[in-house]
Protein backbone atom coordinates (compact mmCIF):
# COMPACT_ATOMS: atom_id res chain seq x y z
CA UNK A 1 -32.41 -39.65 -19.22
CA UNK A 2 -34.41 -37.59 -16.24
CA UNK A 3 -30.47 -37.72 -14.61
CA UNK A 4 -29.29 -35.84 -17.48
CA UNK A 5 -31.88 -33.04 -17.35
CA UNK A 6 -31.70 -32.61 -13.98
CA UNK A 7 -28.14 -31.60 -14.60
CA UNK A 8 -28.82 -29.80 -17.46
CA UNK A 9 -31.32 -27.65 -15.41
CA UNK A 10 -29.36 -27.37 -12.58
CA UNK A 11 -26.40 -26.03 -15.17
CA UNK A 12 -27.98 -23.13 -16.42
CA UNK A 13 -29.72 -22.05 -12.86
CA UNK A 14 -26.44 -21.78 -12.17
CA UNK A 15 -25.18 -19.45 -15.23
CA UNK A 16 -28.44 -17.25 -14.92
CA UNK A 17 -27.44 -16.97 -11.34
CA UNK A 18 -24.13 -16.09 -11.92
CA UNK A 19 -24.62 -13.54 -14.66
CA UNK A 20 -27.11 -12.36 -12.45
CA UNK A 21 -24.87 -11.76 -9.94
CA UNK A 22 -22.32 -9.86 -11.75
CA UNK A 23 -25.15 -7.96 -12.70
CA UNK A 24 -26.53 -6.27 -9.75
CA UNK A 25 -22.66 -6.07 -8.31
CA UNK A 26 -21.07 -4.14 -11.07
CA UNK A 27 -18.35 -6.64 -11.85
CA UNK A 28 -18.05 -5.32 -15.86
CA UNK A 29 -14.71 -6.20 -16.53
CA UNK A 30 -16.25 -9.67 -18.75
CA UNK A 31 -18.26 -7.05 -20.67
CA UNK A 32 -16.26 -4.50 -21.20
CA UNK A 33 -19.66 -1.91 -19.92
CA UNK A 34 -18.57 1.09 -17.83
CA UNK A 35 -19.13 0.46 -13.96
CA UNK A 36 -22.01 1.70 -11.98
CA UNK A 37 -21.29 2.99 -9.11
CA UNK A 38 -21.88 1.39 -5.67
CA UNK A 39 -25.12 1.91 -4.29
CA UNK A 40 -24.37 1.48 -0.76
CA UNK A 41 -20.64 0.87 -0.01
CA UNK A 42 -19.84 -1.83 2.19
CA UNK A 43 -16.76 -2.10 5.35
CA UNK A 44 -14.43 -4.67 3.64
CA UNK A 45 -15.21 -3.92 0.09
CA UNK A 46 -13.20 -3.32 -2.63
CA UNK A 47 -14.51 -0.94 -5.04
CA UNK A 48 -13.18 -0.52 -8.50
CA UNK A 49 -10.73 1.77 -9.03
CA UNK A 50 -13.23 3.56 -11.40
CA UNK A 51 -15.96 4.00 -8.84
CA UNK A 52 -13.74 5.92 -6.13
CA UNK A 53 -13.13 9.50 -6.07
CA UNK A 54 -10.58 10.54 -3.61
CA UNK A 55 -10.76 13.55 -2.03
CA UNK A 56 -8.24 15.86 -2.48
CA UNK A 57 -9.57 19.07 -0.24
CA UNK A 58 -10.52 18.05 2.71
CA UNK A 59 -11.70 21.27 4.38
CA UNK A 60 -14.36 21.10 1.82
CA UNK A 61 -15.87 18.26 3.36
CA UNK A 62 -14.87 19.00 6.80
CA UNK A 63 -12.53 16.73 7.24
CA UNK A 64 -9.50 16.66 9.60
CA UNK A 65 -5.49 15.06 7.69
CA UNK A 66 -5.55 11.68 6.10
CA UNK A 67 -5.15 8.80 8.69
CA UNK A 68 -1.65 7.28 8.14
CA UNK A 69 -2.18 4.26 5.63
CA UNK A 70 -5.67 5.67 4.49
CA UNK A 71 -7.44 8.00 2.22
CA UNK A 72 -10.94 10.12 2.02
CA UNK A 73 -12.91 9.28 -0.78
CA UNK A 74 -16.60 9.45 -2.34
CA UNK A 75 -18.09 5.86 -3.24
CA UNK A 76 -21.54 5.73 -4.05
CA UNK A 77 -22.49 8.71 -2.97
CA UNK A 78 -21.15 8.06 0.55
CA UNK A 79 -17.60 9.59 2.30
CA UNK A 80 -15.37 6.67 3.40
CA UNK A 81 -12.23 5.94 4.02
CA UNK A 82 -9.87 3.62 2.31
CA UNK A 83 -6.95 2.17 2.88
CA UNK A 84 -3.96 3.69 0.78
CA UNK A 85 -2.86 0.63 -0.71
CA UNK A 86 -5.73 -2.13 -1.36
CA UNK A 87 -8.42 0.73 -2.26
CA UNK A 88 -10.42 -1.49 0.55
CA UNK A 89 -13.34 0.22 2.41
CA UNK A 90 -12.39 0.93 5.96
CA UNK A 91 -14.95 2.88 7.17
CA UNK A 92 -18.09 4.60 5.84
CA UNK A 93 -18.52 8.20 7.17
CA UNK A 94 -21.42 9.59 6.08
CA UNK A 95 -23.83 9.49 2.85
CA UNK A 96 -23.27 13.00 0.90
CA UNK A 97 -26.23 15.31 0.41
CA UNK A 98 -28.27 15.72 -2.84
CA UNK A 99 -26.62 18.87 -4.38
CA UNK A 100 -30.01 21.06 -5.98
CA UNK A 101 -29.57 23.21 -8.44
C-alpha cells in the first residue's frame, strides 16, 4: 500500500514538473497560447518560428551582408544570428536598447 503511494507521488511530481517546465520555456504548442518571447536567447537554441524577427535592413542596425548559410534576427530582445535553414541560434550579438518614447 505505502509502494503504491510512493508511486503515485512520485507520478504527479513528475507532471507538475513537466507542465512546469513547458511553462517557464514557452513550449505552447499543447495549449494552443501565443508564445512569449525568449527572455535571454541561448547559442544552440531553437526559437519558434513566431518569436524571431529577421532583419531585413541591416544598415539600420549596423550590420555588415548576411553570413553565407545565416541570417540577422531579433530574439528576445537580443540581435543574433541564425542559421538559414534550422532557425538555430548561432551567435548572440548584442541585447537591443530600450526604445523611449
Amino acid at each position: 500500500m505505502i509502494r503504491r503511494h510512493v508511486i503515485m507521488a512520485g507520478a504527479m511530481a513528475a507532471c507538475a514538473w513537466l507542465s512546469f517546465a513547458t511553462i517557464i520555456s514557452g513550449q505552447t504548442e499543447a495549449t494552443g497560447l501565443s508564445p512569449q518571447p525568449a527572455a535571454i536567447p541561448v547559442v544552440g537554441d531553437t526559437p519558434l518560428p513566431a518569436q524571431v524577427r529577421l532583419i531585413k535592413n541591416l544598415g539600420t542596425f549596423g550590420l555588415g551582408p548576411d553570413l553565407p548559410g545565416s541570417r540577422y534576427a531579433i530574439v528576445g530582445k537580443h540581435l543574433v544570428r541564425i542559421d538559414a535553414e534550422s532557425g538555430q541560434i548561432l551567435s548572440i550579438l548584442r541585447p537591443l536598447p530600450e526604445l523611449k518614447d
